[in-house]
C-alpha atoms as a PDB file:
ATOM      1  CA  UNK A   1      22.051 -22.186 155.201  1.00  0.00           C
ATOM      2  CA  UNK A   2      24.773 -19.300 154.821  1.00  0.00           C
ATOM      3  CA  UNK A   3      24.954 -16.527 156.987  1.00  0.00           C
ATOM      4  CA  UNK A   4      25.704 -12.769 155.226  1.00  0.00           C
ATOM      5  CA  UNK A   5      26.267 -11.757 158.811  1.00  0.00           C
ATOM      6  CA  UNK A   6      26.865 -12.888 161.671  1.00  0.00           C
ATOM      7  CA  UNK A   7      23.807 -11.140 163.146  1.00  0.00           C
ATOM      8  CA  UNK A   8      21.508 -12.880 161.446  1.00  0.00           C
ATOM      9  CA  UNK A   9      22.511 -16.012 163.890  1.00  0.00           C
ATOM     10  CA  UNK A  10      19.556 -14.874 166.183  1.00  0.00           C
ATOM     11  CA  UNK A  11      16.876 -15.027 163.035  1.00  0.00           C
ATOM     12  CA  UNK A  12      18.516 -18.641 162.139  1.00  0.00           C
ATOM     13  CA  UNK A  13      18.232 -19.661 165.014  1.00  0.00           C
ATOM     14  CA  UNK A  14      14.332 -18.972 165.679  1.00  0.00           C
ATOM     15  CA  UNK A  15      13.993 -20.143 161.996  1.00  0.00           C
ATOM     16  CA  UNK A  16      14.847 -23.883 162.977  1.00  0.00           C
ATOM     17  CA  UNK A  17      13.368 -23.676 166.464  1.00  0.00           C
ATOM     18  CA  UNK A  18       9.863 -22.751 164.840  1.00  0.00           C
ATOM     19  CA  UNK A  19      10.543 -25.582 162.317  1.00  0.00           C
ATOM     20  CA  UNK A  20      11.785 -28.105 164.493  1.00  0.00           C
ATOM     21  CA  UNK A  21       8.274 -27.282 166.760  1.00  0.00           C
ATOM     22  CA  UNK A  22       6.052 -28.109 163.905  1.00  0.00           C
ATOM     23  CA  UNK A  23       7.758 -31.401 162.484  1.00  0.00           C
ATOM     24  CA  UNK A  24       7.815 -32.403 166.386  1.00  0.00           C
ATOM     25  CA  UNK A  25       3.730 -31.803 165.622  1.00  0.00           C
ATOM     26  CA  UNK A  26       2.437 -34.745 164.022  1.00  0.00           C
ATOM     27  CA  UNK A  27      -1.233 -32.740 163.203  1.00  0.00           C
ATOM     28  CA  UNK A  28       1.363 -29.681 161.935  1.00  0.00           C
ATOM     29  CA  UNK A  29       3.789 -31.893 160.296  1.00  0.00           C
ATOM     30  CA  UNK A  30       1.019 -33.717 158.428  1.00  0.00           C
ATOM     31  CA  UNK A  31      -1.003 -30.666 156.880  1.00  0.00           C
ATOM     32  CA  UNK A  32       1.802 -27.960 156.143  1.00  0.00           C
ATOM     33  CA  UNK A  33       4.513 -28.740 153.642  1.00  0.00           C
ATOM     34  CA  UNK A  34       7.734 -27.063 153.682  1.00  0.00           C
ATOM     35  CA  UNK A  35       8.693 -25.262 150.629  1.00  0.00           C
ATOM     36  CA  UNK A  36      10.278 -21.745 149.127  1.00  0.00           C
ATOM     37  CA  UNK A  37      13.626 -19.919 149.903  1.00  0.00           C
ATOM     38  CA  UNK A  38      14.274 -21.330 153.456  1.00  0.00           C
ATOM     39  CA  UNK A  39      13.226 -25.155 152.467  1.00  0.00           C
ATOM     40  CA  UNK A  40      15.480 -24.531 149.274  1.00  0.00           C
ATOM     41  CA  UNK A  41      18.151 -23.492 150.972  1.00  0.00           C
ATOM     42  CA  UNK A  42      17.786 -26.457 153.877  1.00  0.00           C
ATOM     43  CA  UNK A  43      18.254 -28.935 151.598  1.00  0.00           C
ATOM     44  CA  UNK A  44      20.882 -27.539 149.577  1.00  0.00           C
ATOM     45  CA  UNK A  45      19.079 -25.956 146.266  1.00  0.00           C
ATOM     46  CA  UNK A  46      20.023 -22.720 147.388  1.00  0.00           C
ATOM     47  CA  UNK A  47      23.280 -21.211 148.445  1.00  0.00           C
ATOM     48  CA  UNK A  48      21.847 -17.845 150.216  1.00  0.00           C
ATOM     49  CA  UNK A  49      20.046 -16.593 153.609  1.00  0.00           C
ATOM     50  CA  UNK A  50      16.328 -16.953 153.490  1.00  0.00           C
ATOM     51  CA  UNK A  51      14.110 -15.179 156.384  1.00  0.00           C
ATOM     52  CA  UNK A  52      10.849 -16.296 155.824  1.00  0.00           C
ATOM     53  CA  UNK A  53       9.068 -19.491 156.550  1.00  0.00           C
ATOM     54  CA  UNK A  54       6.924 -20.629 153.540  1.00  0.00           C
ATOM     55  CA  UNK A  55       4.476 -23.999 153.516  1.00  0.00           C
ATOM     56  CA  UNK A  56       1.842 -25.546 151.135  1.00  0.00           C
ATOM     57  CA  UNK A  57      -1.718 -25.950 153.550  1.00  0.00           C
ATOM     58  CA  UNK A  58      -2.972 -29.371 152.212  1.00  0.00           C
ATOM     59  CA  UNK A  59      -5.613 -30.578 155.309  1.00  0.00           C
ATOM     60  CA  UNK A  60      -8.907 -30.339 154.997  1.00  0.00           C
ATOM     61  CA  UNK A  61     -10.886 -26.610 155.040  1.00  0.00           C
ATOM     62  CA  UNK A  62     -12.824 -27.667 157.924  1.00  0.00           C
ATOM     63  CA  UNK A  63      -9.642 -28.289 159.876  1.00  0.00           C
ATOM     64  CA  UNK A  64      -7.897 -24.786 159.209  1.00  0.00           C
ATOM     65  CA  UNK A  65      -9.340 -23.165 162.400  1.00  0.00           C
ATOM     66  CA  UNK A  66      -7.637 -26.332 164.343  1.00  0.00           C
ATOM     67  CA  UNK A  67      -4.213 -25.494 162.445  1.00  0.00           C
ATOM     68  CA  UNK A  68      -4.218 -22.302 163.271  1.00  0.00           C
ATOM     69  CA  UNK A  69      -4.574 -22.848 167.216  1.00  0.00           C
ATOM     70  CA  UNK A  70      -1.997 -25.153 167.145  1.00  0.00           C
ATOM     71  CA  UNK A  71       0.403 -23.191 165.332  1.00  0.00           C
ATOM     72  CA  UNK A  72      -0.710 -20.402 167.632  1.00  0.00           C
ATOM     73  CA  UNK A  73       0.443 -22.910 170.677  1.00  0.00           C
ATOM     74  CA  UNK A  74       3.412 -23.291 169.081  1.00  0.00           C
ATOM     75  CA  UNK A  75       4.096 -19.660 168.775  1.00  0.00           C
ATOM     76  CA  UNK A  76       2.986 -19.044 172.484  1.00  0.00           C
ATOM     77  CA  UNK A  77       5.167 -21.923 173.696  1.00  0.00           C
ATOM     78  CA  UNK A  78       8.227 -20.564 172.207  1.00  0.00           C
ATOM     79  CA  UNK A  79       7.942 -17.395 173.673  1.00  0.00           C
ATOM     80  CA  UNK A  80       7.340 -15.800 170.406  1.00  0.00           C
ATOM     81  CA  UNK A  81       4.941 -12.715 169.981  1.00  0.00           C
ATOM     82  CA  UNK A  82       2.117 -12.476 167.270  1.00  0.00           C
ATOM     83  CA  UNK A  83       2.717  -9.164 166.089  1.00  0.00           C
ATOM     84  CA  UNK A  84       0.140  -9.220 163.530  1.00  0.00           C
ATOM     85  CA  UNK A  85      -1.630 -12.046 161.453  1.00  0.00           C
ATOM     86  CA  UNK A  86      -3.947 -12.118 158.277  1.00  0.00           C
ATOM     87  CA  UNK A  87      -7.841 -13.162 159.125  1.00  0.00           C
ATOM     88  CA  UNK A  88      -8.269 -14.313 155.096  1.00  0.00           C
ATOM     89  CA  UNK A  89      -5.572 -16.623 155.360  1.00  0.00           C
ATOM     90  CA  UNK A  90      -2.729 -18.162 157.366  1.00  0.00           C
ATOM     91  CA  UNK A  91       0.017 -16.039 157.580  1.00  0.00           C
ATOM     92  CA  UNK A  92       1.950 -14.764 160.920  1.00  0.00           C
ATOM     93  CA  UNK A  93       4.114 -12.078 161.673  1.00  0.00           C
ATOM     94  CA  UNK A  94       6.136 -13.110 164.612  1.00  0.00           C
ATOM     95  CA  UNK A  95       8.140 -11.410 167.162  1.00  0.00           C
ATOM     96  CA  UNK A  96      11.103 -12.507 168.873  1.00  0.00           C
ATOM     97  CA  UNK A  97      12.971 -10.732 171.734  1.00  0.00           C
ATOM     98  CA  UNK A  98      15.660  -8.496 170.301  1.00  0.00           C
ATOM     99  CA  UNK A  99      19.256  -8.264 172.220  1.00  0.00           C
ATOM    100  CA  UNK A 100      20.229  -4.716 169.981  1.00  0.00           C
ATOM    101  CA  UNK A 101      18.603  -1.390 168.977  1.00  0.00           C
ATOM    102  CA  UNK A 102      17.734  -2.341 164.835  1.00  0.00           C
ATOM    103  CA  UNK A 103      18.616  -5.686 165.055  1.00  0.00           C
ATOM    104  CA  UNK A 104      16.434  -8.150 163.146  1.00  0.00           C
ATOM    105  CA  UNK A 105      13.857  -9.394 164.821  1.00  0.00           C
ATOM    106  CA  UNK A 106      10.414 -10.451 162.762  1.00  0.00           C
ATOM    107  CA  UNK A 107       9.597 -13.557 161.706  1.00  0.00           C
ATOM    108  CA  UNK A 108       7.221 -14.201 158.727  1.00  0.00           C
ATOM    109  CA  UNK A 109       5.486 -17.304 158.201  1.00  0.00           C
ATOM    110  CA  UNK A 110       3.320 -17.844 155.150  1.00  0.00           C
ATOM    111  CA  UNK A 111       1.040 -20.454 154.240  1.00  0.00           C
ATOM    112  CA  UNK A 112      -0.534 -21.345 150.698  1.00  0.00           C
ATOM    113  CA  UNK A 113      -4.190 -22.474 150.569  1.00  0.00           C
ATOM    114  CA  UNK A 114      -5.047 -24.415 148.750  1.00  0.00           C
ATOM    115  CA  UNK A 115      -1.597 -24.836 146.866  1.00  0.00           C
ATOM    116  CA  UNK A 116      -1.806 -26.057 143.341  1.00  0.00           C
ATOM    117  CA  UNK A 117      -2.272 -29.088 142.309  1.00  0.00           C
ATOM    118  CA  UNK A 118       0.236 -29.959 140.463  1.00  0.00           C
ATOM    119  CA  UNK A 119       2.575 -29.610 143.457  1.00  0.00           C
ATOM    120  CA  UNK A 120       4.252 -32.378 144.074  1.00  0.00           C
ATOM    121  CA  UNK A 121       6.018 -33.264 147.549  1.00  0.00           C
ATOM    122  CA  UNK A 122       8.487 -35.507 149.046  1.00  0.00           C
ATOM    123  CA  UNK A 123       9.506 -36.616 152.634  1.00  0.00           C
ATOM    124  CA  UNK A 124      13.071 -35.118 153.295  1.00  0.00           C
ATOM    125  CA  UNK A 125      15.317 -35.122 156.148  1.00  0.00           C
ATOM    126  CA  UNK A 126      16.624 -31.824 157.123  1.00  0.00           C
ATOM    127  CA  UNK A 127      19.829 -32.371 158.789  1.00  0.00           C
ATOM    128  CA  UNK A 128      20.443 -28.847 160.267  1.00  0.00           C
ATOM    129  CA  UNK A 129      17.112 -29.838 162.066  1.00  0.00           C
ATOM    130  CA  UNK A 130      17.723 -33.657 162.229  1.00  0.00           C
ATOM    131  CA  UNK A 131      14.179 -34.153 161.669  1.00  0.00           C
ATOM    132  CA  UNK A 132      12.099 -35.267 158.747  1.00  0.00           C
ATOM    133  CA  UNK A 133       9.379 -33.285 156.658  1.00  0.00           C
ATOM    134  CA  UNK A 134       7.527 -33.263 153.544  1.00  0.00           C
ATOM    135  CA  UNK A 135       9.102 -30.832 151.257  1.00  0.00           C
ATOM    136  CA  UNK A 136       7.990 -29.552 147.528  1.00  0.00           C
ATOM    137  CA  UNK A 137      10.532 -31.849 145.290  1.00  0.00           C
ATOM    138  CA  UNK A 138      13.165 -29.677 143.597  1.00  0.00           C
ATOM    139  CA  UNK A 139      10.913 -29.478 140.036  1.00  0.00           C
ATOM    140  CA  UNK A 140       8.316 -28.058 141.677  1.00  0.00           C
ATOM    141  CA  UNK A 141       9.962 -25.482 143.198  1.00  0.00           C
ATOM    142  CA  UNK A 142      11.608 -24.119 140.140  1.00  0.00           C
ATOM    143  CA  UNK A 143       8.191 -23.955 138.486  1.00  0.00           C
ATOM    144  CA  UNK A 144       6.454 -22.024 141.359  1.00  0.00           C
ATOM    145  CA  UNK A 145       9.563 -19.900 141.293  1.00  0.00           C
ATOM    146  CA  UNK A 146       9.323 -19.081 137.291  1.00  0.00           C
ATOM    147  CA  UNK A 147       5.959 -18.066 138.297  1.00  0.00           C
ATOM    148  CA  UNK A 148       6.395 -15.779 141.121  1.00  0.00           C
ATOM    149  CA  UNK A 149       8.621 -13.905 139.240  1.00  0.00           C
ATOM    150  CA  UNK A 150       5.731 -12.659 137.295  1.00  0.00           C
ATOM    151  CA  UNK A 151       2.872 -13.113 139.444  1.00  0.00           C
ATOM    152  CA  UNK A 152       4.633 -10.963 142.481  1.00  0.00           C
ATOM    153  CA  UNK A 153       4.408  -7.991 139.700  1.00  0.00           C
ATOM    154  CA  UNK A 154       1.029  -8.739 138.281  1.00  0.00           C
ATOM    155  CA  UNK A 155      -0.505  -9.080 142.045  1.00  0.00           C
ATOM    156  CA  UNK A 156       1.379  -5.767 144.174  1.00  0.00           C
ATOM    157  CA  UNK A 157       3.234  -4.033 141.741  1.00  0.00           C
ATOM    158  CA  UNK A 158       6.593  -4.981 143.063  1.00  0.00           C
ATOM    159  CA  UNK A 159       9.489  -7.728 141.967  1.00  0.00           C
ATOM    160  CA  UNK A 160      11.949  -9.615 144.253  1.00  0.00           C
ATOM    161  CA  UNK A 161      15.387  -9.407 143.048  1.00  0.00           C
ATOM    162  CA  UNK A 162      15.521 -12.926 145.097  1.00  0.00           C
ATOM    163  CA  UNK A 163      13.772 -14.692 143.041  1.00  0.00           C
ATOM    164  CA  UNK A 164      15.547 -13.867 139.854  1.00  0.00           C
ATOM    165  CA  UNK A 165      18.746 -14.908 142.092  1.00  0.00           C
ATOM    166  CA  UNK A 166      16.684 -17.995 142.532  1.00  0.00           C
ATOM    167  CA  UNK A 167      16.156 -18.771 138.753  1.00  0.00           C
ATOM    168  CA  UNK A 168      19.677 -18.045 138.002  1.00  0.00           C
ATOM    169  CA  UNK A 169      20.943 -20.368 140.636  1.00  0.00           C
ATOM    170  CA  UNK A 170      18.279 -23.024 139.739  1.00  0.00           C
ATOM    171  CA  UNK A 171      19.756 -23.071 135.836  1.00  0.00           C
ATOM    172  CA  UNK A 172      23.140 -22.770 137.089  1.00  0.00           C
ATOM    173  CA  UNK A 173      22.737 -26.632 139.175  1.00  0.00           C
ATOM    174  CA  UNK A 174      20.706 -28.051 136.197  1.00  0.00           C
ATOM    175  CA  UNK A 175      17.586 -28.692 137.900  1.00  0.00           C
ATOM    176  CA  UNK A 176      14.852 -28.911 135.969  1.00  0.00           C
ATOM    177  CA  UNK A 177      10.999 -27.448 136.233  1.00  0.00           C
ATOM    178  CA  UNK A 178       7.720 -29.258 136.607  1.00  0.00           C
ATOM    179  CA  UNK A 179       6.058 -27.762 133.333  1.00  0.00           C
ATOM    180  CA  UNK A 180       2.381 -28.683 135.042  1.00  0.00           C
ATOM    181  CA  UNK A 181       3.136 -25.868 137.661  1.00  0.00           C
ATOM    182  CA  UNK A 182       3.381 -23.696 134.847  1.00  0.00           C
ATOM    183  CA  UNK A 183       0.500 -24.964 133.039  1.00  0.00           C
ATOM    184  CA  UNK A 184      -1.828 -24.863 136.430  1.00  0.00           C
ATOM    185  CA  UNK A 185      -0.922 -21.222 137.255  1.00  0.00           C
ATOM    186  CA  UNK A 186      -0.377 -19.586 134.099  1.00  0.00           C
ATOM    187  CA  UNK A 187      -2.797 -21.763 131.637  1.00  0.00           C
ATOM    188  CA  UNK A 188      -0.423 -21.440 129.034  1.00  0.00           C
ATOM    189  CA  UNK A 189       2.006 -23.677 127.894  1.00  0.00           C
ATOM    190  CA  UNK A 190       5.999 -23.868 129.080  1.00  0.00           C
ATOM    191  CA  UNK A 191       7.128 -22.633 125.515  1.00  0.00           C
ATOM    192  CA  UNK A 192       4.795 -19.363 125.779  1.00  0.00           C
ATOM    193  CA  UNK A 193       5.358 -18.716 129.552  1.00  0.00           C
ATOM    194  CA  UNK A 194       9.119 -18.453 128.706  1.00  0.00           C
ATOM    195  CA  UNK A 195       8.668 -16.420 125.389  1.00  0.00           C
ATOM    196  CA  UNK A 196       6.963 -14.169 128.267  1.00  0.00           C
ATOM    197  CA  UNK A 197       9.659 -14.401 130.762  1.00  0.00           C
ATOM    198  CA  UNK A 198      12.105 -13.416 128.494  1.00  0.00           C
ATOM    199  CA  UNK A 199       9.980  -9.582 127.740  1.00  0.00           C
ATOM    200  CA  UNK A 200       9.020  -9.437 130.939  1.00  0.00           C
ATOM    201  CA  UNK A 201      12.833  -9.667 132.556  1.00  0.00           C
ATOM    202  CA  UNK A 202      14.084  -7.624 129.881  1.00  0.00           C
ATOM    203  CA  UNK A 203      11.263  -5.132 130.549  1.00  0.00           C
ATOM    204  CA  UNK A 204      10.866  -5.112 134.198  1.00  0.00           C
ATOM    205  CA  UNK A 205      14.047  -6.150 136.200  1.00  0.00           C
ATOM    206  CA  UNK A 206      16.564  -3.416 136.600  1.00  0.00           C
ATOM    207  CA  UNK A 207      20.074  -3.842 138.690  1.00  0.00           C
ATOM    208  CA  UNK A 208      18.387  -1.595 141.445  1.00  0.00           C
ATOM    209  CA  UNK A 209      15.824  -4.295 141.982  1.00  0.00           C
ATOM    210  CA  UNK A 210      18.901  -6.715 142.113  1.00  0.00           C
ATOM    211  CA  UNK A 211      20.941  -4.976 144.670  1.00  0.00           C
ATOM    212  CA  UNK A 212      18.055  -3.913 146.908  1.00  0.00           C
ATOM    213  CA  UNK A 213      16.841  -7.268 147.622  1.00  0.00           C
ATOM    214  CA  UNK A 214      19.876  -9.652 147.131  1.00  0.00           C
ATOM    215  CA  UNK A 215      22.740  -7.735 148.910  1.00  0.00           C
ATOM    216  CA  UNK A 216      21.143  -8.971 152.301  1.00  0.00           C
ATOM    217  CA  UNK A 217      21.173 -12.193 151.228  1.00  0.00           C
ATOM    218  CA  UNK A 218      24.787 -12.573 150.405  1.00  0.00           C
ATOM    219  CA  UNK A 219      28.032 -12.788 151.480  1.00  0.00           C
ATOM    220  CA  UNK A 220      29.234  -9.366 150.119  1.00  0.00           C
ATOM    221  CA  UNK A 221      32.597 -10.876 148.027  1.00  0.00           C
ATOM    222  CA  UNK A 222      29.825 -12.959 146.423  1.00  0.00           C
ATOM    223  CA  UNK A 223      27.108 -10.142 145.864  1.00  0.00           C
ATOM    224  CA  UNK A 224      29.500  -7.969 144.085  1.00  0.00           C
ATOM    225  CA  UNK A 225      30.481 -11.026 141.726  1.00  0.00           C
ATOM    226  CA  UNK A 226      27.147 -11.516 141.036  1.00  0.00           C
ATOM    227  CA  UNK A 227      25.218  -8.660 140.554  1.00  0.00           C
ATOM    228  CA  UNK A 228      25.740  -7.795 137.236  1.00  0.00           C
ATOM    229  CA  UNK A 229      25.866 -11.157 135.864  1.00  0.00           C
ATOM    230  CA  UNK A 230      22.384 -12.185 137.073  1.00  0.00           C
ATOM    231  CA  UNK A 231      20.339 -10.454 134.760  1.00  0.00           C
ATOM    232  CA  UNK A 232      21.861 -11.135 131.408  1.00  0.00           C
ATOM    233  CA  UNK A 233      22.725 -14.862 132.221  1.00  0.00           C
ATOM    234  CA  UNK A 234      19.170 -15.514 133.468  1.00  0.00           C
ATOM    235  CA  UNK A 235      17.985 -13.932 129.800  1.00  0.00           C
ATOM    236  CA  UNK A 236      20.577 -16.657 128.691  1.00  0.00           C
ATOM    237  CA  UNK A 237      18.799 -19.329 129.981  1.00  0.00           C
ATOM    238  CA  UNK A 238      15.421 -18.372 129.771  1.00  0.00           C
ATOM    239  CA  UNK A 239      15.982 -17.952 126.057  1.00  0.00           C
ATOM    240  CA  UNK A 240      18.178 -21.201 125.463  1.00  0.00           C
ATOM    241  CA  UNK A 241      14.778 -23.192 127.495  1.00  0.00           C
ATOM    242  CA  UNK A 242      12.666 -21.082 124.926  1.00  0.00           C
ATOM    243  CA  UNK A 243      14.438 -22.609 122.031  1.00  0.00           C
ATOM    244  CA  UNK A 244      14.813 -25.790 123.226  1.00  0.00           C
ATOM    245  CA  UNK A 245      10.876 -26.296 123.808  1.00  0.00           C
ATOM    246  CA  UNK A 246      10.038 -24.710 120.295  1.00  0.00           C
ATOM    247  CA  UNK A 247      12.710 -27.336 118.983  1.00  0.00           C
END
């Protein structure tokens, strides 16, 4: 995973030792699965900083409560703080000692319950780790992310110029979407959801929304070659996918 700035060594740092705590976990390991920015960029899908720690919940209900203490046992055995936490469902915001005045120094972990179900996973080792954990595969990803470009918007209002970053980069390796994910969360199909995309980005994303969220993310030589290109190229591709399903 790239580092923008050498400060954000600290965050990596407590990024991998939370990870590493839960794969070491075998009830942890075998109920959360990694996925979104951080997992992405772990395993090489991804070529920019992520902060946040994002998994799929797929135990049992009944065995939530359980999940939670032990991921609360992991958090107290760490030496991280629980700044705050969500009582409707499992997400953390953690806090980890801070060495400078402003310097980074929350952690977010989010957890998706019950995920869809036309996720699909995979077991993956994680070399910066060295350990090995089931991960969304690299389809399934780019679905959820085609999604949340939307759904973020529909649900608070608000769109992350990351995950347009995300798209682009997605098209730009050739991967391809799981068209289920689509299906599952949208209930339309992939040739619709992209007509939609396409009005939506064109409607909705301006360069401010780019550079606000993205220029954190980045080295800054490869922010400022970027930035302007990411709109119009994802349009590009959006539209070419478009096209290609309608035949």
């Amino acid at each position: 995973m790239i580092l923008p700035n050498p400060r954000d060594a600290i965050h990596k740092a407590w990024l991998y030792r939370v990870l590493t705590a839960i794969c070491d976990s075998p009830q942890l390991s075998g109920v959360l699965y990694f996925k979104g920015g951080t997992c992405a960029a772990l395993r090489g899908f991804l070529d920019r900083f992520s902060i946040d720690i994002d998994f799929d919940y797929v135990g049992a209900k009944a065995a939530l409560p359980s999940t939670r203490q032990l991921l609360e046992d992991v958090f107290a055995g760490l030496g991280l703080e629980i700044k705050d936490k969500s009582v409707s469902a499992p997400q953390y915001f953690l806090k980890y000692p801070a060495d400078r005045s402003g310097q980074r120094n929350t952690l977010k972990i989010d957890i998706t319950m019950p995920p869809p179900t036309s996720n699909k996973y995979e077991a993956v080792r994680l070399d910066d780790i060295d350990r090995v954990m089931y991960c969304q595969t690299a389809a399934t990803m780019f679905g959820n992310k085609l999604v949340a470009l939307i759904e973020r918007f529909e649900k608070n209002g608000s769109i992350a110029g990351r995950d347009l970053y995300d798209i682009h980069h997605f098209f730009l390796q050739g991967l391809r979407y799981d068209a289920a994910v689509i299906r599952e969360r949208r209930g339309v199909a992939a040739l619709d959801f992209f007509r939609q995309l396409v009005v939506f980005v064109e409607d909705n994303v301006t360069q401010t929304t780019i550079d606000q969220d993205i220029n954190m993310l980045l080295p800054d030589e490869k922010f400022q070659r970027l930035r302007k290109v990411i709109k119009p190229e994802v349009l590009l591709f959006l539209k070419d996918e478009a096209g290609r399903l309608a035949g």
